[in-house]
N, C-alpha and C. Protein backbone atom coordinates (compact mmCIF):
# COMPACT_ATOMS: atom_id res chain seq x y z
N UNK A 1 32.73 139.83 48.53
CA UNK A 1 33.79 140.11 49.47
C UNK A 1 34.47 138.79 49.84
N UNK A 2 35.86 138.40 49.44
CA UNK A 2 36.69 137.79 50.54
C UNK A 2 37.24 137.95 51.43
N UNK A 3 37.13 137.18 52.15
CA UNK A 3 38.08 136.95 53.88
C UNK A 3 39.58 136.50 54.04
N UNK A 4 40.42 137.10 54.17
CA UNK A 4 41.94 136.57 54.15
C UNK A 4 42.07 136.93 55.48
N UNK A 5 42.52 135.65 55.86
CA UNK A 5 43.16 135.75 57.27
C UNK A 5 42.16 136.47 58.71
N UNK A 6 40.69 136.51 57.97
CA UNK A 6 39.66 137.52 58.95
C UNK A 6 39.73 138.74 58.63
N UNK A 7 40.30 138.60 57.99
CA UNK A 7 39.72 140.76 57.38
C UNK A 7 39.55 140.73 55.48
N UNK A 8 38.31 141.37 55.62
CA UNK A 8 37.42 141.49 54.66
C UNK A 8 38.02 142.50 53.35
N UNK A 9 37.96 141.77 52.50
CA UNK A 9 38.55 142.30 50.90
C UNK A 9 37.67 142.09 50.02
N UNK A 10 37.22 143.77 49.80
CA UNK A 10 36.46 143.85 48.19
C UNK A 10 37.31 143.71 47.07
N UNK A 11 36.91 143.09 45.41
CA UNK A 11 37.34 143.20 44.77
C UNK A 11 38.05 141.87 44.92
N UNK A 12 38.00 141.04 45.43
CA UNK A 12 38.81 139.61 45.01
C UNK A 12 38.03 138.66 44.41
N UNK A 13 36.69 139.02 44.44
CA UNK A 13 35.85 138.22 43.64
C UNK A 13 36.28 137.65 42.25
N UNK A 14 36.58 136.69 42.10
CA UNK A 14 36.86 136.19 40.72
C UNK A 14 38.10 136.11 40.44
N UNK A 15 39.32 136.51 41.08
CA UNK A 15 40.42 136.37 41.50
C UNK A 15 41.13 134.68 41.33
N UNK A 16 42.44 134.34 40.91
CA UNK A 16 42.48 133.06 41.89
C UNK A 16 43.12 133.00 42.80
N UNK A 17 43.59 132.25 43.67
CA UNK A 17 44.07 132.20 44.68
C UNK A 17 45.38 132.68 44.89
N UNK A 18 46.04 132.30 43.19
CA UNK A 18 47.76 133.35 42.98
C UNK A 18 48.02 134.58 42.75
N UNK A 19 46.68 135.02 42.45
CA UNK A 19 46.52 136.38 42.29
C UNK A 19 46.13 137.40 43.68
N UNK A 20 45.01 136.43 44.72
CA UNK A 20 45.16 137.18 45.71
C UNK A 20 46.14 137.27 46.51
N UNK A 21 47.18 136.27 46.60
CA UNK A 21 48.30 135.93 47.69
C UNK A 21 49.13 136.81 47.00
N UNK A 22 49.52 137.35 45.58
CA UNK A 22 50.59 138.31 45.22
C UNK A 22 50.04 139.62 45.52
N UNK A 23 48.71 139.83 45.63
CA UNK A 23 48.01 141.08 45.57
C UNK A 23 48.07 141.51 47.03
N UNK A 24 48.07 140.63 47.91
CA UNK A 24 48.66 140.62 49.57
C UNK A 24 50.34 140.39 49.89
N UNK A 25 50.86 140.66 48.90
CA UNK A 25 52.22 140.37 48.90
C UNK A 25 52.94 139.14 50.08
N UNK A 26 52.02 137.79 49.91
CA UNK A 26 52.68 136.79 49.96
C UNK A 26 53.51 136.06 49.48
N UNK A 27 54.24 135.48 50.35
CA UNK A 27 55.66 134.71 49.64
C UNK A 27 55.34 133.62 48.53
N UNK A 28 56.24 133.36 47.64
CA UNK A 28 55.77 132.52 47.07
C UNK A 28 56.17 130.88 47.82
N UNK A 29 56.87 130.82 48.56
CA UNK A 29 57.37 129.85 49.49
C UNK A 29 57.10 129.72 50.71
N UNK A 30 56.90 128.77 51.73
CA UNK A 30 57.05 128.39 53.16
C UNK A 30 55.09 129.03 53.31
N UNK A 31 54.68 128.74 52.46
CA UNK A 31 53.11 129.07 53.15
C UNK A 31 52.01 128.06 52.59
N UNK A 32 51.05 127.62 53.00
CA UNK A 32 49.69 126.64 53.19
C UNK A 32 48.69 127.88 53.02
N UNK A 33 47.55 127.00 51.86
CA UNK A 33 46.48 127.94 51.75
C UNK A 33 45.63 127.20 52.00
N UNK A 34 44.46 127.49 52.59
CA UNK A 34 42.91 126.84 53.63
C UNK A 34 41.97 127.93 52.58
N UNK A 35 40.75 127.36 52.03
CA UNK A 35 39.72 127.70 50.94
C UNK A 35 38.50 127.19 51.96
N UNK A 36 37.76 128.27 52.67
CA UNK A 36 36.48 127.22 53.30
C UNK A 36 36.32 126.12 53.99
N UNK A 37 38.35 125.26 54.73
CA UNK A 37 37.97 124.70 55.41
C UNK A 37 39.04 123.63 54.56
N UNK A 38 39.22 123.51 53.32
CA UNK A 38 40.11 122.54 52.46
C UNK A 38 41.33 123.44 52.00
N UNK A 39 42.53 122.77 52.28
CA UNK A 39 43.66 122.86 51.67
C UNK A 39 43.69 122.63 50.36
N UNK A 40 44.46 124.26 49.62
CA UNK A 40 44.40 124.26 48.13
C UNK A 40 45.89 124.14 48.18
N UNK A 41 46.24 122.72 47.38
CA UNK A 41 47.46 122.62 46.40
C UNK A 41 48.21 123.65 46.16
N UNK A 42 49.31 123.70 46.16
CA UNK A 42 49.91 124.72 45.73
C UNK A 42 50.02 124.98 44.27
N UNK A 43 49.91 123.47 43.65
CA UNK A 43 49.96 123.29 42.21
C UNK A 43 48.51 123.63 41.66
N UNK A 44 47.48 123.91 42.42
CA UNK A 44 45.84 124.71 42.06
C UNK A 44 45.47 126.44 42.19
N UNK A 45 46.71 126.77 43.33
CA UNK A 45 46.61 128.00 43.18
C UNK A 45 46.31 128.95 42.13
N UNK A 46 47.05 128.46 40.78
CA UNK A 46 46.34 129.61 39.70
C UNK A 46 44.96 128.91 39.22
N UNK A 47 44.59 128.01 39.66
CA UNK A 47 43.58 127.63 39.20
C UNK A 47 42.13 127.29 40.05
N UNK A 48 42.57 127.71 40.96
CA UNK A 48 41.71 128.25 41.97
C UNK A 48 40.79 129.62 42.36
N UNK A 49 39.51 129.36 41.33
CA UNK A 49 39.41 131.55 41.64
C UNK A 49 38.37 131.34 42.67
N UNK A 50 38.21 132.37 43.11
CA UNK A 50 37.76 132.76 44.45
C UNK A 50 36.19 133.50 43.65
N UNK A 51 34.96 133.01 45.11
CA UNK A 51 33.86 133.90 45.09
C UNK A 51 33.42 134.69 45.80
N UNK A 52 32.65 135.20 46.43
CA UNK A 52 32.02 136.07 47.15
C UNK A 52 31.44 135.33 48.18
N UNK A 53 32.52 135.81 49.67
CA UNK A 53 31.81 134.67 51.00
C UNK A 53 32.65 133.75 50.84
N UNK A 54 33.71 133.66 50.08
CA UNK A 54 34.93 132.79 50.57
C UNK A 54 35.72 133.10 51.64
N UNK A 55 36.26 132.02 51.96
CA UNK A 55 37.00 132.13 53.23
C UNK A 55 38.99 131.81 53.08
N UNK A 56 39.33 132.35 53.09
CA UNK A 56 40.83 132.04 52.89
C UNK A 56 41.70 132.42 53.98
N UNK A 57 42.70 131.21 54.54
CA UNK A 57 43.31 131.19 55.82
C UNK A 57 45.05 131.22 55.14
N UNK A 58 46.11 131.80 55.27
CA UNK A 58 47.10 131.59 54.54
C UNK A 58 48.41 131.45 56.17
N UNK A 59 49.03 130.29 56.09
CA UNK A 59 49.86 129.75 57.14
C UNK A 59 50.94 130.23 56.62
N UNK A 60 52.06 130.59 57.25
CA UNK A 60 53.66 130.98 57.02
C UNK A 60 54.29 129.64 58.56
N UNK A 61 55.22 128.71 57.53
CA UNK A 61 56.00 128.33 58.06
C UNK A 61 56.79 128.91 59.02
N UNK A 62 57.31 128.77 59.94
CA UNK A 62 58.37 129.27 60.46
C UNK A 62 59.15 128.36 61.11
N UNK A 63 60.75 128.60 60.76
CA UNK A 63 61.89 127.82 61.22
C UNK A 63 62.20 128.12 62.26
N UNK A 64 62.49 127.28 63.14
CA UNK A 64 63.73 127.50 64.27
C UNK A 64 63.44 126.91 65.41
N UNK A 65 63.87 126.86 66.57
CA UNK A 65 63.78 125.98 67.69
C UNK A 65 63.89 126.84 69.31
């Protein structure tokens, strides 16, 4: 099971990280990914797969004042 954002997802096991963020229909722009505590590259995302008891935090920029 992975953790996105605190709620629990079967089936991402083995996944990488570009695959779960499209599979959650994240942007491909204006967002930061957190793996267990470390910031994954954006340029590691497909090369980043995910295990069981991972932890994944995904940030959305937001503009304005």
């Amino acid at each position: 099971m992975i953790q996105v954002n605190g709620e629990n997802f079967d089936g991402f096991d083995g996944l990488t990280v570009a695959e779960v963020l499209k599979a959650q229909n994240y942007p491909d722009k204006m967002i930061a990914v957190e793996c267990n505590g470390a910031i994954i590259p954006r340029g590691k995302w497909a090369e980043q797969t995910l295990a069981d008891g991972d932890h994944i935090e995904v940030v959305r920029f937001v503009g304005g004042g």
